[in-house]
C-alpha atoms as a PDB file:
ATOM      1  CA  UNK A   1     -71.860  33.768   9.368  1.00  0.00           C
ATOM      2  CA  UNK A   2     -70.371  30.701   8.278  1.00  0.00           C
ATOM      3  CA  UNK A   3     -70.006  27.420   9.957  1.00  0.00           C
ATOM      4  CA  UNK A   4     -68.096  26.704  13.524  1.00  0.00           C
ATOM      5  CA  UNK A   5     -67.168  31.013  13.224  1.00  0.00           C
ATOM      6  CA  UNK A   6     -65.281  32.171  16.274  1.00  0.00           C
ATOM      7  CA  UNK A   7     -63.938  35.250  14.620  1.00  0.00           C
ATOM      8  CA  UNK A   8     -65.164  38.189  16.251  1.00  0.00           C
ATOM      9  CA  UNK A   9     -68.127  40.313  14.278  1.00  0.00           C
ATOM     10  CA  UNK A  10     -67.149  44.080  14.314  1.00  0.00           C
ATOM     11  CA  UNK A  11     -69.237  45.400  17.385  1.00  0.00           C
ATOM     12  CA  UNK A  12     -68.998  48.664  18.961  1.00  0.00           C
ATOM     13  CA  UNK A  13     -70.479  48.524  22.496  1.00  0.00           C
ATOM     14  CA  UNK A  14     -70.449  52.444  22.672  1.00  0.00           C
ATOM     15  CA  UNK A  15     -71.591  53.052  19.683  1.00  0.00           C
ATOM     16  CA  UNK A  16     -75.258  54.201  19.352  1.00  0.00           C
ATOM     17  CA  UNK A  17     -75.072  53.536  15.457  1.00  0.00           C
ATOM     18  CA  UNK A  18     -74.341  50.058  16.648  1.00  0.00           C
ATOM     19  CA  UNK A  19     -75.518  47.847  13.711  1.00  0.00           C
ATOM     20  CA  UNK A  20     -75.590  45.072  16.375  1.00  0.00           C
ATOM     21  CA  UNK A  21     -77.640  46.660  18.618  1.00  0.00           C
ATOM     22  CA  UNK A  22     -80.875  44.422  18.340  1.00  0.00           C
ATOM     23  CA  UNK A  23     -78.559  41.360  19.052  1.00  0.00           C
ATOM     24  CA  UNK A  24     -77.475  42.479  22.520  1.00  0.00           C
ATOM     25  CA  UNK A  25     -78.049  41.825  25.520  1.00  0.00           C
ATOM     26  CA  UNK A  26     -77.046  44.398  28.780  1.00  0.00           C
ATOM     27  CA  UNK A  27     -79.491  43.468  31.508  1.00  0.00           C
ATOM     28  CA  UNK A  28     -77.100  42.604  34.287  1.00  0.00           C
ATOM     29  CA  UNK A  29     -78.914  38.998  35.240  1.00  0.00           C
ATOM     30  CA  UNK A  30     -79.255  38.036  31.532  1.00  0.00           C
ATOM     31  CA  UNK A  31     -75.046  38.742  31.034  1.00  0.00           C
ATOM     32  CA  UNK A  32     -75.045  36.617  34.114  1.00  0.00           C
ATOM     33  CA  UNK A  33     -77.320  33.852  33.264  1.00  0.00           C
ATOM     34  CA  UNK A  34     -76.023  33.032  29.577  1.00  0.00           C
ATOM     35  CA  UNK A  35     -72.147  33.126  31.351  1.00  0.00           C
ATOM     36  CA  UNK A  36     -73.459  29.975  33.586  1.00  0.00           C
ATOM     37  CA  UNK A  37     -75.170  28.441  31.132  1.00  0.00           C
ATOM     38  CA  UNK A  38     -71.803  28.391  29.215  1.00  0.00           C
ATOM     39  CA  UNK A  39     -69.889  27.101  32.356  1.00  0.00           C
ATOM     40  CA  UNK A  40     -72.491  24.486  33.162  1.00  0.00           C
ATOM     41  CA  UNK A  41     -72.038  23.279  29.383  1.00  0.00           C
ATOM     42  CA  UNK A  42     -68.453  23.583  29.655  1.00  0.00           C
ATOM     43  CA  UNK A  43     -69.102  24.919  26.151  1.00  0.00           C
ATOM     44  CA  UNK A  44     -65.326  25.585  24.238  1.00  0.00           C
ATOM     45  CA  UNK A  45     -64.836  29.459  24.246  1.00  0.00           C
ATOM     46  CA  UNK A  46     -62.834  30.975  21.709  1.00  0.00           C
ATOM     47  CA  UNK A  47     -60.391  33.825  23.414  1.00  0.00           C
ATOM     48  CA  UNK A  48     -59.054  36.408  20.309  1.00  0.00           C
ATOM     49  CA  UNK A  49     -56.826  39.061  20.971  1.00  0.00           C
ATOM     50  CA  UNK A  50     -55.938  42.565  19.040  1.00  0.00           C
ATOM     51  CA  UNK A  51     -52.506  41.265  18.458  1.00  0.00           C
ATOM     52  CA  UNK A  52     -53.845  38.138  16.761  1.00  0.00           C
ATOM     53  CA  UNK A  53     -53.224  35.761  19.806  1.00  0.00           C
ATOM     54  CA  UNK A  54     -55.745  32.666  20.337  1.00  0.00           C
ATOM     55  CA  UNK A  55     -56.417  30.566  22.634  1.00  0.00           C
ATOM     56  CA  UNK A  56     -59.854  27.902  23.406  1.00  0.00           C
ATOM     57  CA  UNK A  57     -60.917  27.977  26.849  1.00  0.00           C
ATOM     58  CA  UNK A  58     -64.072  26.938  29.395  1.00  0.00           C
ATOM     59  CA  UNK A  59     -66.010  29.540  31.665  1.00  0.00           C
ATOM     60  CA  UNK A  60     -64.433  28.388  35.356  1.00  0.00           C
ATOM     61  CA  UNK A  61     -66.810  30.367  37.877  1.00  0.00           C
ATOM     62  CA  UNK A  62     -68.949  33.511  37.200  1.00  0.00           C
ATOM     63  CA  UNK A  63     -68.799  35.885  40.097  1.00  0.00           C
ATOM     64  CA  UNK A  64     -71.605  38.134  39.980  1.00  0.00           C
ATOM     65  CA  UNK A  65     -71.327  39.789  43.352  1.00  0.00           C
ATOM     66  CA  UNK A  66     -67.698  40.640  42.166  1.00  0.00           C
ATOM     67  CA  UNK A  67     -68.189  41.151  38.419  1.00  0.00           C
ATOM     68  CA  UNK A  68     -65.048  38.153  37.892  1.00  0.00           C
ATOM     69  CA  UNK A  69     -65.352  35.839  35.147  1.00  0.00           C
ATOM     70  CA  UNK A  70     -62.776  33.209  35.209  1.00  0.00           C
ATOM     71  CA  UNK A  71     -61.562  30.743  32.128  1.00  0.00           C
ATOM     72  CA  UNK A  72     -59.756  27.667  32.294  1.00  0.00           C
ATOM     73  CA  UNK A  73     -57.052  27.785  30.359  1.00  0.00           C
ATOM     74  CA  UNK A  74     -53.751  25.281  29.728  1.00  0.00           C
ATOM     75  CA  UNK A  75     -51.226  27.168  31.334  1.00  0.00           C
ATOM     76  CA  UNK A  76     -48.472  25.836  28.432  1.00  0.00           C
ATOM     77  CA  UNK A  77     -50.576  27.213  25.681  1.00  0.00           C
ATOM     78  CA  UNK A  78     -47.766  29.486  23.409  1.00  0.00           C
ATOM     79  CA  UNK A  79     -51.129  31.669  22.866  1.00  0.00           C
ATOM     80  CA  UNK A  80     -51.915  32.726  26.642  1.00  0.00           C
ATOM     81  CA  UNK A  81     -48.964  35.199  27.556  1.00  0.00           C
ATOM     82  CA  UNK A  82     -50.239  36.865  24.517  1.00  0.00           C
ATOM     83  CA  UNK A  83     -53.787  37.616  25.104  1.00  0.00           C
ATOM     84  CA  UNK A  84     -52.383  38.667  29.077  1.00  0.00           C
ATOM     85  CA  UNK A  85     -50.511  41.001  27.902  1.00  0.00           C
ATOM     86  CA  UNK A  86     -53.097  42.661  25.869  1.00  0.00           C
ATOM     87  CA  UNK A  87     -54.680  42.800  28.691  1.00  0.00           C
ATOM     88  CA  UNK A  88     -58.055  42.440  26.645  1.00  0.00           C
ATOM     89  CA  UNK A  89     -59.806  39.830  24.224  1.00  0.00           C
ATOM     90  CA  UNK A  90     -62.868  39.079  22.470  1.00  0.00           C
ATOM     91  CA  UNK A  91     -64.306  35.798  23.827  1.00  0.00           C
ATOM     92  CA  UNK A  92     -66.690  33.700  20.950  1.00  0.00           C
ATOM     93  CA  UNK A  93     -68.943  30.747  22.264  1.00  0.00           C
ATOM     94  CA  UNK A  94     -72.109  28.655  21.270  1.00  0.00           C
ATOM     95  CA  UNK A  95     -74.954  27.811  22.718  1.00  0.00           C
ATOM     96  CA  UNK A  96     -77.105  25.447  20.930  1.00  0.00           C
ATOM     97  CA  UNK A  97     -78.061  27.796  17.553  1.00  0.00           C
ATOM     98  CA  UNK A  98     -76.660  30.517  18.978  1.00  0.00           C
ATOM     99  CA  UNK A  99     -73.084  32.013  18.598  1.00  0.00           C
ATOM    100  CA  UNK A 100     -72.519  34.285  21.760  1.00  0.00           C
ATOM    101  CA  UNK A 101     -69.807  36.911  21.771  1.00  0.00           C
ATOM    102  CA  UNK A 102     -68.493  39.654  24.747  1.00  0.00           C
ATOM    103  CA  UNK A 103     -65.518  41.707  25.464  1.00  0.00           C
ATOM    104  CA  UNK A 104     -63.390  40.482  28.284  1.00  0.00           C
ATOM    105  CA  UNK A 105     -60.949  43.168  30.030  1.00  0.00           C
ATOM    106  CA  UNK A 106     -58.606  43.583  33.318  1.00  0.00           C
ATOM    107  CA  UNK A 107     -57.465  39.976  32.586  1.00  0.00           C
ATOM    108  CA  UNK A 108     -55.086  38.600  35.078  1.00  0.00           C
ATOM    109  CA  UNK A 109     -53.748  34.797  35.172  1.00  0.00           C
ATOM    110  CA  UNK A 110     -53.659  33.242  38.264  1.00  0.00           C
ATOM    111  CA  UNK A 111     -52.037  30.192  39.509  1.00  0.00           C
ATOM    112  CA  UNK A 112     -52.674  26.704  42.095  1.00  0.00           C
ATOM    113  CA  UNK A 113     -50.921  23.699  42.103  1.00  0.00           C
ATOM    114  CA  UNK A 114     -53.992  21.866  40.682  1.00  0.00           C
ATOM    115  CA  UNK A 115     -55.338  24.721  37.950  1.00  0.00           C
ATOM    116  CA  UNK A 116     -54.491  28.064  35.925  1.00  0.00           C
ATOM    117  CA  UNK A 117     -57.276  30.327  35.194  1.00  0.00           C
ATOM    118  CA  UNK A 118     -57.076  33.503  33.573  1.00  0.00           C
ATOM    119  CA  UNK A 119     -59.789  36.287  35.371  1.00  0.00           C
ATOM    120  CA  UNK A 120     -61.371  38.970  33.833  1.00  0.00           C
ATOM    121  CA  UNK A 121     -64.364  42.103  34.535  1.00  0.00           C
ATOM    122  CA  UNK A 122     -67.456  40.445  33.884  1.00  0.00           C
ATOM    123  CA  UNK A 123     -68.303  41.959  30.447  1.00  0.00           C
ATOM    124  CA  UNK A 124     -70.961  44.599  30.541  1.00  0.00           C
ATOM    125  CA  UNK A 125     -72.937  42.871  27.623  1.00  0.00           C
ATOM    126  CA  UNK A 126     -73.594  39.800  25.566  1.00  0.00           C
ATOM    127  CA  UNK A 127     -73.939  39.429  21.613  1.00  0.00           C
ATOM    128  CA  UNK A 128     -76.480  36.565  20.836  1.00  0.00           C
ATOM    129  CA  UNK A 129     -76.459  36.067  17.334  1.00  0.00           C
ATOM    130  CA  UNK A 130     -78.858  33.341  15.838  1.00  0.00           C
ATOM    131  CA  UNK A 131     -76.739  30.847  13.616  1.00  0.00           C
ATOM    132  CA  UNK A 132     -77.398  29.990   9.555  1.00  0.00           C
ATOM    133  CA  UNK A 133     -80.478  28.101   9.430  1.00  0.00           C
ATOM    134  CA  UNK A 134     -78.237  24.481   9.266  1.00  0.00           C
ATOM    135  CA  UNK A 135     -78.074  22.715  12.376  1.00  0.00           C
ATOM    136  CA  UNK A 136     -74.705  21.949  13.951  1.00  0.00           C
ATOM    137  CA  UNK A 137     -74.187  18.200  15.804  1.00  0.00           C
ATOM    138  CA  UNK A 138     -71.401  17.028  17.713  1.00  0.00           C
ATOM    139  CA  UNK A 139     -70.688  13.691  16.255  1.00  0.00           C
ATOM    140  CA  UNK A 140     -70.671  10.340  18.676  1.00  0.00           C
ATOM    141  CA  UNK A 141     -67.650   9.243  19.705  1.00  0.00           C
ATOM    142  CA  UNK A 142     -68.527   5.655  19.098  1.00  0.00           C
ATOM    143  CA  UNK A 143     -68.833   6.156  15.421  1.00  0.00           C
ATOM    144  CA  UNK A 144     -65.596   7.773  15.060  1.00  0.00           C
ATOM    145  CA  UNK A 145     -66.130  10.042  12.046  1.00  0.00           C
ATOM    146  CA  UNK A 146     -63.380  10.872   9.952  1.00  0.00           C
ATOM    147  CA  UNK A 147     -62.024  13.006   7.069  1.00  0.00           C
ATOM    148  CA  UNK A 148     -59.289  11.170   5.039  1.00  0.00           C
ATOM    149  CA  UNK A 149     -57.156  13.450   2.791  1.00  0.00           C
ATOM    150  CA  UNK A 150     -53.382  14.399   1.860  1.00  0.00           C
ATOM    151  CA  UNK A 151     -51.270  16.786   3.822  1.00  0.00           C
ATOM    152  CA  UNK A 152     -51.426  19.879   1.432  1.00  0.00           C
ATOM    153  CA  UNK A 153     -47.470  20.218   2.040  1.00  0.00           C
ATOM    154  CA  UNK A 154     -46.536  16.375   2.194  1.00  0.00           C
ATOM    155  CA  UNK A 155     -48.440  14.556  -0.582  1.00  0.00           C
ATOM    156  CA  UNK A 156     -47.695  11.284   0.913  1.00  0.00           C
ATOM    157  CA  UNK A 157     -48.975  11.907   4.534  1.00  0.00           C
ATOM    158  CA  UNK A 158     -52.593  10.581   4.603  1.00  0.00           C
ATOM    159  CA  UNK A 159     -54.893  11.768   7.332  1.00  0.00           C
ATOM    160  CA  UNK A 160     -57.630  10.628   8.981  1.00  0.00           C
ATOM    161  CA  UNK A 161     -58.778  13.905  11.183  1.00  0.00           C
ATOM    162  CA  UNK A 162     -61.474  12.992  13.811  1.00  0.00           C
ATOM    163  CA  UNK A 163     -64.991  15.149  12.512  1.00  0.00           C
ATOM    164  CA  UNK A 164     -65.269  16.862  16.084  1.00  0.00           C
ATOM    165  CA  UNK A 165     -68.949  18.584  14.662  1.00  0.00           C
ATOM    166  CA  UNK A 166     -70.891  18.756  11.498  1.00  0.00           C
ATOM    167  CA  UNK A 167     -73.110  20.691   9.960  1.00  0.00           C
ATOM    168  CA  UNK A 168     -74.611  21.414   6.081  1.00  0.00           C
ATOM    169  CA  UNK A 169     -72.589  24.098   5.758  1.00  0.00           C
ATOM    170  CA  UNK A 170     -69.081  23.001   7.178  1.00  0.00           C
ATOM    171  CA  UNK A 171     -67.328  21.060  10.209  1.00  0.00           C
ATOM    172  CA  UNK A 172     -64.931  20.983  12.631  1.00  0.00           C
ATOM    173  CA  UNK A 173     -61.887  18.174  12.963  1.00  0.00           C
ATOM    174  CA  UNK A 174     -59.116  17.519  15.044  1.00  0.00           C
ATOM    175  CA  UNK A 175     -55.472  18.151  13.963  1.00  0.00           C
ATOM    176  CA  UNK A 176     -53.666  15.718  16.421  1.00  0.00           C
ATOM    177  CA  UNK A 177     -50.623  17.521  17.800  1.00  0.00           C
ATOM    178  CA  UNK A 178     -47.810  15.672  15.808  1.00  0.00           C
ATOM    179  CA  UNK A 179     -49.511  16.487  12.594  1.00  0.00           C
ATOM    180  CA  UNK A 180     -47.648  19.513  10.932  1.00  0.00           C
ATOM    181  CA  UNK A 181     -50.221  22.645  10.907  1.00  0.00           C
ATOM    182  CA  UNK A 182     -52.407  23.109   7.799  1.00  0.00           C
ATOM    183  CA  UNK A 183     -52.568  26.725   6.104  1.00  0.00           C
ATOM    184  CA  UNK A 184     -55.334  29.086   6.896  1.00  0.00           C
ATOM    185  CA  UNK A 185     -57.520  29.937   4.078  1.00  0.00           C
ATOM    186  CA  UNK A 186     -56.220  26.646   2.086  1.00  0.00           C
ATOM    187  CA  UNK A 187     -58.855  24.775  -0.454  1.00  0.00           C
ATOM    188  CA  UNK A 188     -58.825  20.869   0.582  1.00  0.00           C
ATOM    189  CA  UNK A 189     -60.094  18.933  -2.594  1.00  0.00           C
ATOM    190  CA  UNK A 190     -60.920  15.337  -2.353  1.00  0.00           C
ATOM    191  CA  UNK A 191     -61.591  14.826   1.233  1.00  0.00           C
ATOM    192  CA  UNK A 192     -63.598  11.674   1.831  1.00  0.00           C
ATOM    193  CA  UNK A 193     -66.077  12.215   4.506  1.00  0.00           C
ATOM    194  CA  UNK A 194     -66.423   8.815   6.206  1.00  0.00           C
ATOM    195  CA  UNK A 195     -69.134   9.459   8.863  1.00  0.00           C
ATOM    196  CA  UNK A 196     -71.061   6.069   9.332  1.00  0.00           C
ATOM    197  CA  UNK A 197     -71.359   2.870   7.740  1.00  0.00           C
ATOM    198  CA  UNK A 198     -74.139   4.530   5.315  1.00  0.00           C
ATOM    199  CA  UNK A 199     -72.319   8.256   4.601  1.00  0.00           C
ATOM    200  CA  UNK A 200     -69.639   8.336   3.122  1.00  0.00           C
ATOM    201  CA  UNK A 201     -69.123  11.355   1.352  1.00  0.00           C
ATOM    202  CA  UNK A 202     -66.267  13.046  -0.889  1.00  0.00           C
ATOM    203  CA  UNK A 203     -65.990  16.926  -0.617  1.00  0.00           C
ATOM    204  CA  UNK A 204     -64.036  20.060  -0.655  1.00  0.00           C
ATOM    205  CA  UNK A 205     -63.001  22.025   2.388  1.00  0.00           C
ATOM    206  CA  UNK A 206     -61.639  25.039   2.725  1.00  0.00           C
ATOM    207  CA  UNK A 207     -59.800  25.973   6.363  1.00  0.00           C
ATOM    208  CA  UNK A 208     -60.866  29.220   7.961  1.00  0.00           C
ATOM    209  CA  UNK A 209     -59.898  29.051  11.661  1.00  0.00           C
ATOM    210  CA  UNK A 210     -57.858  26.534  14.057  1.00  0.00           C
ATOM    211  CA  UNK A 211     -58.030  27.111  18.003  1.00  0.00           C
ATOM    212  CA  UNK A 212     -57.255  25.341  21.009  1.00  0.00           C
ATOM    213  CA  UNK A 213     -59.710  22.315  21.666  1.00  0.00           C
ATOM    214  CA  UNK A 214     -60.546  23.363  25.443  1.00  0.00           C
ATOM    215  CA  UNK A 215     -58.096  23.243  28.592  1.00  0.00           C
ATOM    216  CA  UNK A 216     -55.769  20.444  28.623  1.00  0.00           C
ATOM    217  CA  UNK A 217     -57.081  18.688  25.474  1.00  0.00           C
ATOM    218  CA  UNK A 218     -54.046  18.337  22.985  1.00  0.00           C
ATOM    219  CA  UNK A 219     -54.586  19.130  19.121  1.00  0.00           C
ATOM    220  CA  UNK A 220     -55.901  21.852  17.320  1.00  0.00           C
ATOM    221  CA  UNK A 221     -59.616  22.571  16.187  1.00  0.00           C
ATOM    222  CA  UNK A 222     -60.004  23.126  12.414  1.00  0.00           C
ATOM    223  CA  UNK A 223     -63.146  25.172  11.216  1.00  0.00           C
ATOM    224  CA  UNK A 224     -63.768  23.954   7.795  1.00  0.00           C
ATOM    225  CA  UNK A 225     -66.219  25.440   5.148  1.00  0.00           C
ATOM    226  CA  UNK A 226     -68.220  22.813   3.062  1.00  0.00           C
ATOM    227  CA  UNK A 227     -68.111  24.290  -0.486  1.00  0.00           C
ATOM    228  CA  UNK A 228     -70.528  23.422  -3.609  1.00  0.00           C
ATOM    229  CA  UNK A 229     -72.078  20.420  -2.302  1.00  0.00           C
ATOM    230  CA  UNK A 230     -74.158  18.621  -4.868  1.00  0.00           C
ATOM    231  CA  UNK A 231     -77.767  17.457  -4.236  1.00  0.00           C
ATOM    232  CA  UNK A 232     -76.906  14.409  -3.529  1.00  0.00           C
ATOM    233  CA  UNK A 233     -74.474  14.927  -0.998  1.00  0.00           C
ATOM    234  CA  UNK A 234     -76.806  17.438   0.977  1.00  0.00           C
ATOM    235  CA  UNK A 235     -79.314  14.745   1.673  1.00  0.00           C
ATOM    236  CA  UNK A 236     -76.863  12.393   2.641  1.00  0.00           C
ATOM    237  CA  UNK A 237     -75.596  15.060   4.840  1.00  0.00           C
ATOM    238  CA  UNK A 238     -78.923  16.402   6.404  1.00  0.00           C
ATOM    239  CA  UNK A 239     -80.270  13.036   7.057  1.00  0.00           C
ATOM    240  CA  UNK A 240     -77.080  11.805   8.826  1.00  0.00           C
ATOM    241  CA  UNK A 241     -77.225  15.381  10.683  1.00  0.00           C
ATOM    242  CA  UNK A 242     -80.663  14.244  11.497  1.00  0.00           C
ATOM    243  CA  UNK A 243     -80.035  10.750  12.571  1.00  0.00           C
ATOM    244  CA  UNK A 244     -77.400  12.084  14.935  1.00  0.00           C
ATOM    245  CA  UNK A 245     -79.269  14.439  16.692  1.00  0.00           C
ATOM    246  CA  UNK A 246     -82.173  12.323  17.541  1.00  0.00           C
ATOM    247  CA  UNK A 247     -79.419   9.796  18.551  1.00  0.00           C
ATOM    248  CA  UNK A 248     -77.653  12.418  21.532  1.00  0.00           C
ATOM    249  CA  UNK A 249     -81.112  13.395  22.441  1.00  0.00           C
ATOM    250  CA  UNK A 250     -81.986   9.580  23.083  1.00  0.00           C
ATOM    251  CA  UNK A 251     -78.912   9.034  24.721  1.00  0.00           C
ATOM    252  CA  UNK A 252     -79.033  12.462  27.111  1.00  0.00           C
ATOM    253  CA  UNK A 253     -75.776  13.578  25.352  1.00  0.00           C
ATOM    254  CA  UNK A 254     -77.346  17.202  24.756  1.00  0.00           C
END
């Protein structure tokens, strides 16, 4: 899998030649247990459905006495009428090393005053799949890491994209809202990685996905691919990966 991946991998929970098989999970308290954890991390959730509609999201409440999972969602998101409509989405989340992955269907949106949520049948089973061997960080927002590049359509736009998470193999930023979207599947060359006083890195990106941040949280999240790093610019890279982790440990950020 590569880095910061919320597309879907092609599982077939009814299949017995299910080439997944060994990575899921269908014991009724475990389904339960890793849907909290993700609500009590208020870990992003990437909602995908058959008609290509997106959306990012946070587990609300998990109901297991009435098999209801409910998402908080930003009720003016262009995705959301979308994935209702379908009527059924693949939901992609992670957990530490772990990318975790279920079917959500009978989705209804419901509304409050204060909130929108959109409600779904608990799913029936969970896909844990363990991550590439490169650790992923979320930066600290005290640093303030940025990428600094040109808008691939307007040359004389420079960015400065906040670096949302990091790891060897690729990152995530933040398009601000105002910015106008970046092509999927487009190779960014030159893109100076300024991470801390002591990295500061040039590279090439290339864009696979961009999703919703998380309810209420304006911009875009860009999945990036890190490609042909040099020697050099791996160590720099693993040590300031590293660095950062022991730093959100000390500081009870993780």
């Amino acid at each position: 899998m590569r880095f910061m991946d919320t597309q879907p991998a092609p599982v077939k929970e009814h299949d017995s030649a299910d080439p997944f098989a060994q990575f899921r999970c269908d014991h009724p308290r475990e389904v339960v247990s890793l849907l909290r954890s993700l609500r009590d991390g208020a870990a992003p959730v990437s909602l995908s459905g058959p008609s290509g509609a997106n959306l990012g999201a946070t587990v609300w409440t998990v109901d297991g006495d009435r098999q209801r999972l409910a998402f908080d969602v930003e009720p003016r998101d262009s995705q959301l009428q979308g994935l209702v409509e379908a009527n059924e989405a693949t939901a992609v989340a992670y957990l530490d090393a772990v990318k975790l992955q279920f079917d959500l269907h009978d989705m209804v949106l419901v509304r409050s005053p204060r909130a929108t949520a959109l409600q779904a049948r608990l799913p029936r089973c969970v896909y844990r799949f363990q991550r590439r061997s490169s650790f992923r960080v979320r930066t600290l927002d005290r640093v303030a890491p940025a990428a600094k590049l040109r808008h691939p359509a307007l040359p004389d736009m420079q960015l400065a994209l906040r670096v949302l998470d990091l790891s060897i193999g690729g990152c995530a930023l933040l398009l601000p809202d105002k910015v106008p979207a970046i092509p999927l599947g487009i190779t960014l060359r030159g893109v100076r990685l300024e991470l801390d006083a002591d990295t500061l890195l040039e590279v090439t990106l290339r864009l696979q996905h961009a999703s919703s941040i998380m309810s209420g949280a304006p911009g875009l999240r860009l999945g990036c691919e890190l490609l042909q790093l040099d020697a050099t610019t791996q160590r720099s890279l693993q040590r300031y990966i590293d660095q950062t982790q022991k730093r959100r440990r000390l500081l009870s950020l993780d």
